[in-house]
N, C-alpha and C. Protein backbone atom coordinates (compact mmCIF):
# COMPACT_ATOMS: atom_id res chain seq x y z
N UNK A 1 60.10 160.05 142.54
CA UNK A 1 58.71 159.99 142.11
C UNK A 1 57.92 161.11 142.77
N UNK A 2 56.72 161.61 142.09
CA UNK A 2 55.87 162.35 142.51
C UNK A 2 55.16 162.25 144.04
N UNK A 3 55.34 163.02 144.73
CA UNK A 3 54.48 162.83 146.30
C UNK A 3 53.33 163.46 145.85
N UNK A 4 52.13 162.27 146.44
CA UNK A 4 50.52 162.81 145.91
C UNK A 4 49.85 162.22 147.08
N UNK A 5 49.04 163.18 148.12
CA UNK A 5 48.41 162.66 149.03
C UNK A 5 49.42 162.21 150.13
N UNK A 6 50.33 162.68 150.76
CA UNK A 6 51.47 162.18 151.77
C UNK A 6 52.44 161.01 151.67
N UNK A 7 51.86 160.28 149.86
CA UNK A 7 53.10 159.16 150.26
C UNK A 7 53.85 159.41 148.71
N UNK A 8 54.62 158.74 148.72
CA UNK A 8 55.47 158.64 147.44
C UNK A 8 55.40 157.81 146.45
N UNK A 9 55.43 157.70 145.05
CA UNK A 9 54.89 156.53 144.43
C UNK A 9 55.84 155.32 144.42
N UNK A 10 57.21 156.12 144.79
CA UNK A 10 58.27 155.34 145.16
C UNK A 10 57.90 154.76 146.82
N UNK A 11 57.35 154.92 147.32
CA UNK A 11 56.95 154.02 148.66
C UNK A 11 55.85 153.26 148.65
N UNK A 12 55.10 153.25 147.62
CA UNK A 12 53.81 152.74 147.21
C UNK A 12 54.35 151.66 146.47
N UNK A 13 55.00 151.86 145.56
CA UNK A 13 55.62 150.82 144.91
C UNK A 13 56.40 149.78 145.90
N UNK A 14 57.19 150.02 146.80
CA UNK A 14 57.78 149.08 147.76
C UNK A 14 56.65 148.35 148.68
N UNK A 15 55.16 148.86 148.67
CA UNK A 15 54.44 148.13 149.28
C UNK A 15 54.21 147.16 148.84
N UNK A 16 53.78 147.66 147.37
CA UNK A 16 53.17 146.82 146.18
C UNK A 16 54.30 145.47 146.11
N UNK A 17 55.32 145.62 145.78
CA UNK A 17 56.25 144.91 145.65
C UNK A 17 56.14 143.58 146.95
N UNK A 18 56.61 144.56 147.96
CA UNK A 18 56.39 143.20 149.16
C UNK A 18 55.35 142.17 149.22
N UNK A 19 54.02 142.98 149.15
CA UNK A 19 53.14 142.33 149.05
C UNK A 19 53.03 140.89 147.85
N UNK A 20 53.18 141.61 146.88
CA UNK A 20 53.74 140.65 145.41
C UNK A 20 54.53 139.62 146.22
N UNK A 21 55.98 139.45 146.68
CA UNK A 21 56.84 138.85 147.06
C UNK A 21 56.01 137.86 148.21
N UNK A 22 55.43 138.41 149.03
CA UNK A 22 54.83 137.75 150.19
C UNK A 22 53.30 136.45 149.52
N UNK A 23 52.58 137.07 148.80
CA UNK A 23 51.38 136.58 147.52
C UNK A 23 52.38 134.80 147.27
N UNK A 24 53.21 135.42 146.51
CA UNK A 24 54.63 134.66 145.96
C UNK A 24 54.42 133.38 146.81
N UNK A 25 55.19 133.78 148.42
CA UNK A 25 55.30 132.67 149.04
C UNK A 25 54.54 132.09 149.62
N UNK A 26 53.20 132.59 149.36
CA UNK A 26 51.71 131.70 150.55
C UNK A 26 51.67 130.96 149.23
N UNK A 27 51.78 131.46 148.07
CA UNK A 27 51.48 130.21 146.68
C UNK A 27 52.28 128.91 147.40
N UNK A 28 53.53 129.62 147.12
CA UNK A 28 54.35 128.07 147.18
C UNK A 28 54.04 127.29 148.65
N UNK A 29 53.82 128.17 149.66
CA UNK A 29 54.08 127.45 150.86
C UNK A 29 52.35 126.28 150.89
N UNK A 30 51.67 126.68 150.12
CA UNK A 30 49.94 126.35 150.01
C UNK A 30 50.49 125.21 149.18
N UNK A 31 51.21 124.91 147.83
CA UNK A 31 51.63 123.83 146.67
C UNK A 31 52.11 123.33 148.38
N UNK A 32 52.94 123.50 148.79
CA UNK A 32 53.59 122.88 149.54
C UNK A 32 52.97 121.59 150.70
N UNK A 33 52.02 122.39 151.13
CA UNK A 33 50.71 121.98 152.02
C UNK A 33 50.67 120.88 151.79
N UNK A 34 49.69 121.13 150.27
CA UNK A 34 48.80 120.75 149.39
C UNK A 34 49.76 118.95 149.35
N UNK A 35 51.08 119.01 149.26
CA UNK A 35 52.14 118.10 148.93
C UNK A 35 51.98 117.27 150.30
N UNK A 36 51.92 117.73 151.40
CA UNK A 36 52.00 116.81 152.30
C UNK A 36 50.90 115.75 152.65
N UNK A 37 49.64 116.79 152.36
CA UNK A 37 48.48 116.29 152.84
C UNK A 37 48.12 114.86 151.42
N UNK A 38 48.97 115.25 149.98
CA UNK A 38 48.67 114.16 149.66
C UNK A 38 49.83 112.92 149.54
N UNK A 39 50.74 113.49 150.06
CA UNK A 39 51.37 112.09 151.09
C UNK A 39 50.77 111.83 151.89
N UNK A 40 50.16 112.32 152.71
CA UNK A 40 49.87 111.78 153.67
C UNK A 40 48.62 110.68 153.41
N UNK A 41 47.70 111.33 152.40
CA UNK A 41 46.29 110.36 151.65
C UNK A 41 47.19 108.85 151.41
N UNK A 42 48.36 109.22 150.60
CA UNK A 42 48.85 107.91 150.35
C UNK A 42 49.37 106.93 151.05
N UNK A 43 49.56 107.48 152.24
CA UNK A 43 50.01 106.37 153.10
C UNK A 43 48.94 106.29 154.14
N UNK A 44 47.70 106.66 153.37
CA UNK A 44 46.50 105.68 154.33
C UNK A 44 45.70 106.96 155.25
N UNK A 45 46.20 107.70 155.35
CA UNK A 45 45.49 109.20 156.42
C UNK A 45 44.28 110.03 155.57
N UNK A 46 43.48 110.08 156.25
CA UNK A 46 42.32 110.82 155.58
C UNK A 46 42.95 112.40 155.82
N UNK A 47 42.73 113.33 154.96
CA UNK A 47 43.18 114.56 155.01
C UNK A 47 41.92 115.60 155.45
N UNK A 48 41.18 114.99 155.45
CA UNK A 48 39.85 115.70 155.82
C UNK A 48 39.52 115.66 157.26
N UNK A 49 39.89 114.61 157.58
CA UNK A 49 40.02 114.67 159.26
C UNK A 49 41.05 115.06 159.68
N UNK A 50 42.50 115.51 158.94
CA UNK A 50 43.90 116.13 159.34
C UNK A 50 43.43 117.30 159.66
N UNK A 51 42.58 117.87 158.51
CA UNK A 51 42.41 119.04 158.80
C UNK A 51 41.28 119.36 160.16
N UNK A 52 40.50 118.95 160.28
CA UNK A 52 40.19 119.24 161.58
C UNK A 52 40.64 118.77 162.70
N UNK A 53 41.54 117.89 163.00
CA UNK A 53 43.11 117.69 163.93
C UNK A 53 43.62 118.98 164.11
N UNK A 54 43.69 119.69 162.96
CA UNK A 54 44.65 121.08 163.27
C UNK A 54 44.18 121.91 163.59
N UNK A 55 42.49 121.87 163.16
CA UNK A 55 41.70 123.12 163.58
C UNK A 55 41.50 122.73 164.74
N UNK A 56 41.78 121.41 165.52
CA UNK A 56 41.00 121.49 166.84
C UNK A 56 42.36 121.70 167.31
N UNK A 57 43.94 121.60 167.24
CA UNK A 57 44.85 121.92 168.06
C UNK A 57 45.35 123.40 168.49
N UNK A 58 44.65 124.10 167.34
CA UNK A 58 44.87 125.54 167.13
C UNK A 58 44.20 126.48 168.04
N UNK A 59 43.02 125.40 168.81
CA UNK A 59 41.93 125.99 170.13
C UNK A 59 42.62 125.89 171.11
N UNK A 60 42.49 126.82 172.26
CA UNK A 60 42.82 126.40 173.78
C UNK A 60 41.83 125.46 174.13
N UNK A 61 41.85 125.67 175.77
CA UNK A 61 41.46 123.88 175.96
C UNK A 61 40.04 124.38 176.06
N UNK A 62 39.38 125.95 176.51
CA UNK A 62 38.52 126.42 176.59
C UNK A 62 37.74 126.07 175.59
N UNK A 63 37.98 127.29 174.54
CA UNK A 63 37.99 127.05 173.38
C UNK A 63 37.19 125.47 172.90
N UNK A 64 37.80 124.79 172.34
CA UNK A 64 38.08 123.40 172.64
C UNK A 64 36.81 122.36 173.21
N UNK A 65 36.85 122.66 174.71
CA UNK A 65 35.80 121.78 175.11
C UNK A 65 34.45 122.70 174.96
N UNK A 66 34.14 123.77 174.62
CA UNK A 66 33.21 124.38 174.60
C UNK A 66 32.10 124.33 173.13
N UNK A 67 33.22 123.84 172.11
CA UNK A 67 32.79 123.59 170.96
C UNK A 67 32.54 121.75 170.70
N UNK A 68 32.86 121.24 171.43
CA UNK A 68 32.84 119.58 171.46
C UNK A 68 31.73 119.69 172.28
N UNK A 69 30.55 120.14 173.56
CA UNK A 69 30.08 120.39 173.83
C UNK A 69 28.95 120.76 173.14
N UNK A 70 28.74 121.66 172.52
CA UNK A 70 27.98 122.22 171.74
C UNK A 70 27.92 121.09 170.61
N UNK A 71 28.62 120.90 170.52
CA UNK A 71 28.23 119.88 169.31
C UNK A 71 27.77 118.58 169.93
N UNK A 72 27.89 118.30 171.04
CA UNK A 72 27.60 117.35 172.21
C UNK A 72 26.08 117.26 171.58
N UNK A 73 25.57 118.49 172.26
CA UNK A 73 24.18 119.46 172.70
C UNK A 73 23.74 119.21 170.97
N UNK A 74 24.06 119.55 169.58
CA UNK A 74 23.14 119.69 168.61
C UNK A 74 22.76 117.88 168.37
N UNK A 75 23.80 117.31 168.34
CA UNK A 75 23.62 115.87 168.10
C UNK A 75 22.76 114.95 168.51
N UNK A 76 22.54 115.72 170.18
CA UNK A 76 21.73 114.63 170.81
C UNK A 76 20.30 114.89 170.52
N UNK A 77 20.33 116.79 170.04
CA UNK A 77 19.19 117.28 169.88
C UNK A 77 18.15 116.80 168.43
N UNK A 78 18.97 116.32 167.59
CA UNK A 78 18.97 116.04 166.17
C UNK A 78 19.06 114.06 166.57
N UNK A 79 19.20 113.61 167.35
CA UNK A 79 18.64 112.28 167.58
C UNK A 79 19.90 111.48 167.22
N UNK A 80 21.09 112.41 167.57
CA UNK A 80 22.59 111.46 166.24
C UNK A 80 23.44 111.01 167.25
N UNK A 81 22.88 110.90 168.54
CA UNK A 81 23.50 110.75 169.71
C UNK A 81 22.46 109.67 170.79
C-alpha cells in the first residue's frame, strides 16, 4: 500500500482492524455484564446498588472514606441526616 504522511495504509488498516476486533469484545463482554446483573435482579439483588458496591470497591480506602464523608457533610447540610 501507498505510504502517505509516515504510515502505511497497510498499518492503518491493522489498527483499524484491532480496534474493530477489540469494539467486538467490550460488545459481548457488556451483553455479558448485562446477563449477570439480571440474574442477579432475579434472585432478589438490586443491581443498582451492585453497581455502586463496585464503584465503591474500585476506591482505595482514601479515596473511599473521603467521599462517604463528603457525602456525610452534604446530607446533614440538606437536613437528610
Amino acid at each position: 500500500m501507498a505510504r502517505k504522511g509516515g504510515i502505511t495504509g497497510e498499518q492503518l488498516k491493522q489498527y483499524i482492524e484491532r480496534i474493530e476486533r477489540l469494539e467486538e469484545e467490550k460488545r459481548a463482554l457488556s451483553g455479558d455484564v448485562r446477563e449477570v446483573y439480571a440474574e442477579a435482579k432475579g434472585n432478589g439483588f438490586e443491581p443498582k446498588i451492585m453497581r455502586q458496591v463496585i464503584k465503591l470497591r474500585r476506591l482505595d480506602k482514601a479515596e473511599k472514606d473521603e467521599q462517604e464523608a463528603l457525602l456525610e457533610t452534604y446530607l446533614h447540610a440538606l437536613g437528610m441526616r
